[in-house]
N, C-alpha and C. Protein backbone atom coordinates (compact mmCIF):
# COMPACT_ATOMS: atom_id res chain seq x y z
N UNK A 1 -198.69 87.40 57.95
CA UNK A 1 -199.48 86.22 58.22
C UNK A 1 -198.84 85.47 59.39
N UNK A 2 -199.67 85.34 60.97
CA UNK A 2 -199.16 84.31 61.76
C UNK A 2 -199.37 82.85 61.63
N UNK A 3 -198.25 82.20 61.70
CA UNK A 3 -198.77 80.59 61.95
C UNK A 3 -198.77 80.20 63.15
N UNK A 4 -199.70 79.50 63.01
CA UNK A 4 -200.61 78.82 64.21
C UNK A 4 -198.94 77.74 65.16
N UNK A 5 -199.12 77.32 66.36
CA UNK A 5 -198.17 76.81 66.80
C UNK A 5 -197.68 75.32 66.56
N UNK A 6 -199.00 74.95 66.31
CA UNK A 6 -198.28 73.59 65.43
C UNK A 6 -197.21 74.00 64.31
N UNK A 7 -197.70 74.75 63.21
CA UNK A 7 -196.67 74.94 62.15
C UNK A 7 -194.99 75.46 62.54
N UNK A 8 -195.44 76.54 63.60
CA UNK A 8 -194.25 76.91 64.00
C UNK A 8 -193.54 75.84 64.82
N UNK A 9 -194.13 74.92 65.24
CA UNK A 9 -192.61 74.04 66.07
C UNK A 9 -192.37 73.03 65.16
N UNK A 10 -193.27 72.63 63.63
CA UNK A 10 -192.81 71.73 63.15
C UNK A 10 -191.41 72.12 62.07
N UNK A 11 -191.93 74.09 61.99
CA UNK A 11 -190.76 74.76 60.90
C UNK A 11 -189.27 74.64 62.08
N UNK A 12 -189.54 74.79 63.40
CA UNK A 12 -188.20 74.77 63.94
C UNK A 12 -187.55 73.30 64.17
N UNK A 13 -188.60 72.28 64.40
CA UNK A 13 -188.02 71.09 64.27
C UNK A 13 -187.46 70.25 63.02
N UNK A 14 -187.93 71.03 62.03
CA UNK A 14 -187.78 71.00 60.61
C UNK A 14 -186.40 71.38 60.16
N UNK A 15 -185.60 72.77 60.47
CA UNK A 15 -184.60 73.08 61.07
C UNK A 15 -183.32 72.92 61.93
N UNK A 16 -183.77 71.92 62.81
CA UNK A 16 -182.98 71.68 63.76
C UNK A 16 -182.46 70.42 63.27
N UNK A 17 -182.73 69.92 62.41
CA UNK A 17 -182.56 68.71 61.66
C UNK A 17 -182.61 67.47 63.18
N UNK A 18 -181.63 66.36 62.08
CA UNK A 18 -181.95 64.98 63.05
C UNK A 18 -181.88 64.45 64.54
N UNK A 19 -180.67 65.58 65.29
CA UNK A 19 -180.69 65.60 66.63
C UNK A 19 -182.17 66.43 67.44
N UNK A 20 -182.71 66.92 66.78
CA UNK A 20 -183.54 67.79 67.50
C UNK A 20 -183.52 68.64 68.37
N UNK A 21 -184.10 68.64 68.99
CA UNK A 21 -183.83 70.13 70.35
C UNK A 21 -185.12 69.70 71.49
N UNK A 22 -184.58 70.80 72.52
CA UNK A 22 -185.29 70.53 73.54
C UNK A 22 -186.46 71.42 74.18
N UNK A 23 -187.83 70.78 74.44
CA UNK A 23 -188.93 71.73 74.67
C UNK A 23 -188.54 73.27 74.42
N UNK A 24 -187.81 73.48 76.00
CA UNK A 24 -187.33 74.55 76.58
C UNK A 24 -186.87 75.63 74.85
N UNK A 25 -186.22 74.86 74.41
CA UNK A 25 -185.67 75.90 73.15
C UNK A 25 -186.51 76.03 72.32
N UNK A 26 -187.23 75.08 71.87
CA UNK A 26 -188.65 75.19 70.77
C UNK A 26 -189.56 75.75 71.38
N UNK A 27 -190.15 76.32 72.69
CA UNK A 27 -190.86 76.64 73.54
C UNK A 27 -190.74 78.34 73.39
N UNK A 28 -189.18 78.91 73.44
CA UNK A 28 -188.30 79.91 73.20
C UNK A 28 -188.62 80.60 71.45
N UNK A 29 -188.43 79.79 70.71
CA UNK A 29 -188.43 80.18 69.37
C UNK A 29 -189.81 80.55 69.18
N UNK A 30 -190.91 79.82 69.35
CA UNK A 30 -192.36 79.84 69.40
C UNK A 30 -192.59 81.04 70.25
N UNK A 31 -191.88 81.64 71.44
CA UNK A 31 -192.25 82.80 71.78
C UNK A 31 -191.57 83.84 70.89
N UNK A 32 -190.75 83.51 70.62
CA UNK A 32 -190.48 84.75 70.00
C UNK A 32 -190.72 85.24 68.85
N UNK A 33 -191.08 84.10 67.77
CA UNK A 33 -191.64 84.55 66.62
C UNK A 33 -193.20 84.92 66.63
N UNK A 34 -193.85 84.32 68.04
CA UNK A 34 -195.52 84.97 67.92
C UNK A 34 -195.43 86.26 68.63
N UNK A 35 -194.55 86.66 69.63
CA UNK A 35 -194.72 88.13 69.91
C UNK A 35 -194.73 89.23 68.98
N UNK A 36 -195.02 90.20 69.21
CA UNK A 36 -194.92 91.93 68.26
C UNK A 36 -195.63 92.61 69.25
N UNK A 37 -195.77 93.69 68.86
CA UNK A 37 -195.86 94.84 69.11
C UNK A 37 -197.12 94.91 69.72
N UNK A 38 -198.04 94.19 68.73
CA UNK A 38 -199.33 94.19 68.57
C UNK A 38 -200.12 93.51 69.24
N UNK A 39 -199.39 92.16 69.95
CA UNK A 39 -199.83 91.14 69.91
C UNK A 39 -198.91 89.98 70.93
N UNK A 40 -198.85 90.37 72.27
CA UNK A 40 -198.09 89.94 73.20
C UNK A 40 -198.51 88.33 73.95
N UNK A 41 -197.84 87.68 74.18
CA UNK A 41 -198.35 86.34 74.72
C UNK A 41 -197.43 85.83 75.96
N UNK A 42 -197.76 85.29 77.19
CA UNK A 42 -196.92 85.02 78.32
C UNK A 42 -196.27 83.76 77.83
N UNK A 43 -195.09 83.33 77.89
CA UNK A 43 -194.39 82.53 77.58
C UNK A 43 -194.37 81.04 78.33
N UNK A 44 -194.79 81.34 79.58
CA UNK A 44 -195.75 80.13 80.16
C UNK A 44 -196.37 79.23 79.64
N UNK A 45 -197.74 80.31 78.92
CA UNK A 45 -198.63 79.76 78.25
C UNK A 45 -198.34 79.15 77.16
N UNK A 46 -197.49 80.14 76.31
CA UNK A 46 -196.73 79.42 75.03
C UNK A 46 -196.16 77.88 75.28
N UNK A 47 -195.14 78.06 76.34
CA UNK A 47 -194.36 76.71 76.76
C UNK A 47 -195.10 75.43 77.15
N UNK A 48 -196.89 75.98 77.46
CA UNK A 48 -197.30 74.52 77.90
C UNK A 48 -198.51 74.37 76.51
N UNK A 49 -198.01 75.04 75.61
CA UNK A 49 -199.24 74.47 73.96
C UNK A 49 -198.07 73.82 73.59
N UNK A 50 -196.83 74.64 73.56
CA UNK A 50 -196.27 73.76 72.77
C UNK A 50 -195.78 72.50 73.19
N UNK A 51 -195.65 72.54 74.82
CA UNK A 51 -195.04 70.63 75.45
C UNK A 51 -196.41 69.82 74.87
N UNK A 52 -197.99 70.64 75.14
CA UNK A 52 -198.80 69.39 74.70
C UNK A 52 -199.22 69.37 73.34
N UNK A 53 -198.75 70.26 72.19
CA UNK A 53 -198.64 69.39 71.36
C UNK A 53 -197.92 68.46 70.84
N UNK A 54 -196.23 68.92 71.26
CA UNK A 54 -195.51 67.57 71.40
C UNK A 54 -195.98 66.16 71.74
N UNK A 55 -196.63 66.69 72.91
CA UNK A 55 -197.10 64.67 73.68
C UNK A 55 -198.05 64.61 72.88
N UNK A 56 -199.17 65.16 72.20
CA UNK A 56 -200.47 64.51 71.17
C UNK A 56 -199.66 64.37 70.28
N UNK A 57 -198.76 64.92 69.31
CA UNK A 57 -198.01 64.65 68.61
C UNK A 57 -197.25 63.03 68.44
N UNK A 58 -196.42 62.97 69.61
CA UNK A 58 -195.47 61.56 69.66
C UNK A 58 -196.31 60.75 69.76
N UNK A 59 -197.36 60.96 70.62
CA UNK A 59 -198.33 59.61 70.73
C UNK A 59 -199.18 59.19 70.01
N UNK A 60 -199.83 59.73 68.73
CA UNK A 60 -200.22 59.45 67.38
C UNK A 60 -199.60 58.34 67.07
N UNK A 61 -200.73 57.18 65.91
CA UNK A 61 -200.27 56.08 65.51
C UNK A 61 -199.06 56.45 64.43
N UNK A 62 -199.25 57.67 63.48
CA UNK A 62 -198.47 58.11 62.36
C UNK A 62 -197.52 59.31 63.36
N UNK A 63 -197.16 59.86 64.20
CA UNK A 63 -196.47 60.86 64.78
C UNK A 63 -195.98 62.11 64.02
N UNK A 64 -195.61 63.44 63.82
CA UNK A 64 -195.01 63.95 62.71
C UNK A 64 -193.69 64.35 63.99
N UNK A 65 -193.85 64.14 65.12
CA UNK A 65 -192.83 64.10 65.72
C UNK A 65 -192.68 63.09 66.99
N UNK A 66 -191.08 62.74 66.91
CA UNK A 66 -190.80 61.73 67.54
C UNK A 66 -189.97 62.20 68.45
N UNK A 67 -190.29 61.64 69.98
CA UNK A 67 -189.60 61.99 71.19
C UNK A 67 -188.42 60.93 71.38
N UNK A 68 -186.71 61.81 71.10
CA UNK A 68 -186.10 61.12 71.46
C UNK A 68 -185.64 60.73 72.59
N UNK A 69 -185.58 61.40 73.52
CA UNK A 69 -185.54 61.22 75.26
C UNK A 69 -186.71 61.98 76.04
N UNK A 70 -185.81 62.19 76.86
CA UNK A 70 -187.15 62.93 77.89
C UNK A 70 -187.07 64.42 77.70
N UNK A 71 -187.91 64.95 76.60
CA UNK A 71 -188.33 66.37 76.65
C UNK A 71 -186.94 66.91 75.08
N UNK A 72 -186.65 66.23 74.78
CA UNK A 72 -186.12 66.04 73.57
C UNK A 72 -186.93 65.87 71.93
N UNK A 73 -187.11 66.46 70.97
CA UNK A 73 -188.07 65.64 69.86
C UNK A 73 -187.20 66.20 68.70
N UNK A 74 -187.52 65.24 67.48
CA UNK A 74 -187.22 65.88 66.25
C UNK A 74 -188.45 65.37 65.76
N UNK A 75 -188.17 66.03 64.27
CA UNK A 75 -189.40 65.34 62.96
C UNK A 75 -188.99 64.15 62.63
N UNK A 76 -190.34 63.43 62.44
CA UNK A 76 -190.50 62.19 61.75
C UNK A 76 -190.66 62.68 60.48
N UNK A 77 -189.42 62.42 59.31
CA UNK A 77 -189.08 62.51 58.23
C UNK A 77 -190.33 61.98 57.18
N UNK A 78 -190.35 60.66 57.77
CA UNK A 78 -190.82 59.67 57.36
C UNK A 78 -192.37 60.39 57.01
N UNK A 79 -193.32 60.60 58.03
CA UNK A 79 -194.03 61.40 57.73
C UNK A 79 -194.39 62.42 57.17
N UNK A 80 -193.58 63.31 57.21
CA UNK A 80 -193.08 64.46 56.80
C UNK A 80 -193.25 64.17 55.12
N UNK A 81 -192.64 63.23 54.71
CA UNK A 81 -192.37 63.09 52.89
C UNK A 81 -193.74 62.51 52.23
N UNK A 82 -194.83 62.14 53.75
CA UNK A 82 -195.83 61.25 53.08
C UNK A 82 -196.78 62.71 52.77
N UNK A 83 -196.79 63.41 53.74
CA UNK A 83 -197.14 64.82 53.74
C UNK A 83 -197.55 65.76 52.72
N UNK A 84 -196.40 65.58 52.46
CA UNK A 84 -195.64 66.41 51.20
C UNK A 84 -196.31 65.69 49.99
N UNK A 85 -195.69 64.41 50.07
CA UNK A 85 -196.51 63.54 48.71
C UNK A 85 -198.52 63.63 48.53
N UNK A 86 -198.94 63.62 49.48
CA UNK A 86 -200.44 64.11 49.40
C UNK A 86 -200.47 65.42 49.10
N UNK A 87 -199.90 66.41 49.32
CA UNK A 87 -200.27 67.56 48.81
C UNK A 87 -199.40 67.77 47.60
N UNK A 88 -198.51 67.08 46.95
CA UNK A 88 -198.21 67.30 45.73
C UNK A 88 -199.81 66.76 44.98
N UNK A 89 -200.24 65.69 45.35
CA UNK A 89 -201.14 64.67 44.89
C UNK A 89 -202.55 65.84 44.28
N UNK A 90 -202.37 66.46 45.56
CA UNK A 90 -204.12 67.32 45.68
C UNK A 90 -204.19 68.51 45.05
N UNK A 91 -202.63 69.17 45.44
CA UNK A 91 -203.03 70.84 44.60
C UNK A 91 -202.49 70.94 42.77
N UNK A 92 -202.86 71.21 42.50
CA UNK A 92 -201.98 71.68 41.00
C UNK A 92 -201.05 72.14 40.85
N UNK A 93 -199.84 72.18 40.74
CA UNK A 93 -198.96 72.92 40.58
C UNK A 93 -199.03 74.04 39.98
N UNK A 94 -198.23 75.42 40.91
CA UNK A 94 -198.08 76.42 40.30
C UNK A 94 -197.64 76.62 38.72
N UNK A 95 -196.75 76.06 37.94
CA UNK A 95 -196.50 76.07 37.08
C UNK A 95 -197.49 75.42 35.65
N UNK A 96 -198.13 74.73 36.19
CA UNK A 96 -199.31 74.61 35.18
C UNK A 96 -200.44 74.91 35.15
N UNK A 97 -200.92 76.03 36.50
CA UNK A 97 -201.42 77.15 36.41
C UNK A 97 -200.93 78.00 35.31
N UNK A 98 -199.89 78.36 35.93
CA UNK A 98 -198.99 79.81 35.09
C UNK A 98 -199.12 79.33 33.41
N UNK A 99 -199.07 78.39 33.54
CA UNK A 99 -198.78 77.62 32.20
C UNK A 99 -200.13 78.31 30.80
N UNK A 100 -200.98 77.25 31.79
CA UNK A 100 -202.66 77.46 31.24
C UNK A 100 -203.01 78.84 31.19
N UNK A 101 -202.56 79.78 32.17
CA UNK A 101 -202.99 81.21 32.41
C UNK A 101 -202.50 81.61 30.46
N UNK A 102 -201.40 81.46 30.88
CA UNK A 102 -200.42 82.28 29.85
C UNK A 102 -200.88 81.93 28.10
N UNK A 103 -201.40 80.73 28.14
CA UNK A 103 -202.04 80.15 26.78
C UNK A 103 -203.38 80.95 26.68
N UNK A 104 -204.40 80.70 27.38
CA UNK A 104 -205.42 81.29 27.73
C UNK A 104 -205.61 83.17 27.35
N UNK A 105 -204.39 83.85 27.75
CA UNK A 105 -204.31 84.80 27.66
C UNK A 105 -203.43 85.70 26.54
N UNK A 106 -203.02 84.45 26.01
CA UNK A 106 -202.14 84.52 24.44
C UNK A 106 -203.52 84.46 23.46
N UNK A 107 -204.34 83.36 23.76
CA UNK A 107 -205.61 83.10 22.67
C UNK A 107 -206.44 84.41 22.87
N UNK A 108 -206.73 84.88 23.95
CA UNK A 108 -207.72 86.31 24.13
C UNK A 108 -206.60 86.89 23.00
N UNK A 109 -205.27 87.32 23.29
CA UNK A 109 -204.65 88.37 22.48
C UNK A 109 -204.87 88.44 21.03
N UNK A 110 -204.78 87.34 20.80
CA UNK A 110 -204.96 87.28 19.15
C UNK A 110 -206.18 87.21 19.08
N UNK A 111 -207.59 86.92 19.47
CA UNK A 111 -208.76 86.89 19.17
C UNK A 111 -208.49 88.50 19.00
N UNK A 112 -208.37 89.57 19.91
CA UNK A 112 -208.42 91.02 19.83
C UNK A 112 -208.06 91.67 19.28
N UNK A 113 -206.57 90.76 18.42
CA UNK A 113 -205.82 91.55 17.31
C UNK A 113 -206.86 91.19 16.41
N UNK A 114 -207.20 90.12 16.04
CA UNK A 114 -208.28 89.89 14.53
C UNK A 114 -209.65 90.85 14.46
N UNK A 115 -209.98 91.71 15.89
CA UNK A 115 -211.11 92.03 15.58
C UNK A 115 -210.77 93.56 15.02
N UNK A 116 -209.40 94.13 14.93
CA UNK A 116 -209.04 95.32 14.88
C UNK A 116 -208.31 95.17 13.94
N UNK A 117 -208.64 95.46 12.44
CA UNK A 117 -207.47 95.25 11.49
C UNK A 117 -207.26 96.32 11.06
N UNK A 118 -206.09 96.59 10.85
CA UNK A 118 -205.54 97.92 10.06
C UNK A 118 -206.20 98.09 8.73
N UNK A 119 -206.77 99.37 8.71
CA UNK A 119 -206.66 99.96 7.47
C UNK A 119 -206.14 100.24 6.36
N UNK A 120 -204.78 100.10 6.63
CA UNK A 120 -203.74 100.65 5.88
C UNK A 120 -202.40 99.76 5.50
């Protein structure tokens, strides 16, 4: 599965923790994890999606990334946790899936044992 280039510079800025890094290197990582074999991209092109999503990025009222100098960025944390907190909010957790599955599929079992009783 590829991710799209937003995801990938927010997983390397995500990474790079609080100093951040610079275009040029997040520009670098983004090429190299979308290349293969299969599926080649000029690094040019790469280097100027990812400077402008940086600048739509910083310049957002909420930002998920913040430009610390010139051509410098890390993640806005801050955002980042509000993020996170909406999608805890929206999906269900895996585990009470698994949960419900496993009850659900305990009650079929025994309905199937009662319809088959031993003879003997």
């Amino acid at each position: 599965m590829t991710m799209n280039i937003g995801e990938n510079v927010l997983q390397i800025l995500q990474e790079a923790g609080p100093q951040g890094l610079h275009v040029g290197k997040i520009s670098l990582h983004v090429f190299n994890g979308m290349n293969s074999l299969f599926e080649e991209r000029d690094f040019e092109e790469v280097h100027h999606d990812v400077n402008m999503f940086l600048i739509k990025q910083a310049k957002k009222k909420r930002p998920l990334v913040i430009r610390l100098r010139r051509g410098v960025y890390k993640i806005n944390k801050r955002a980042m946790n509000d993020i996170e907190l909406q999608f805890k909010f929206k999906e269900p957790s895996m585990e009470e899936h698994s949960t419900e599955d496993m009850v659900r599929e305990h009650r079929q079992g025994k309905e199937e044992d009662d319809i088959y009783l031993p003879f003997f």
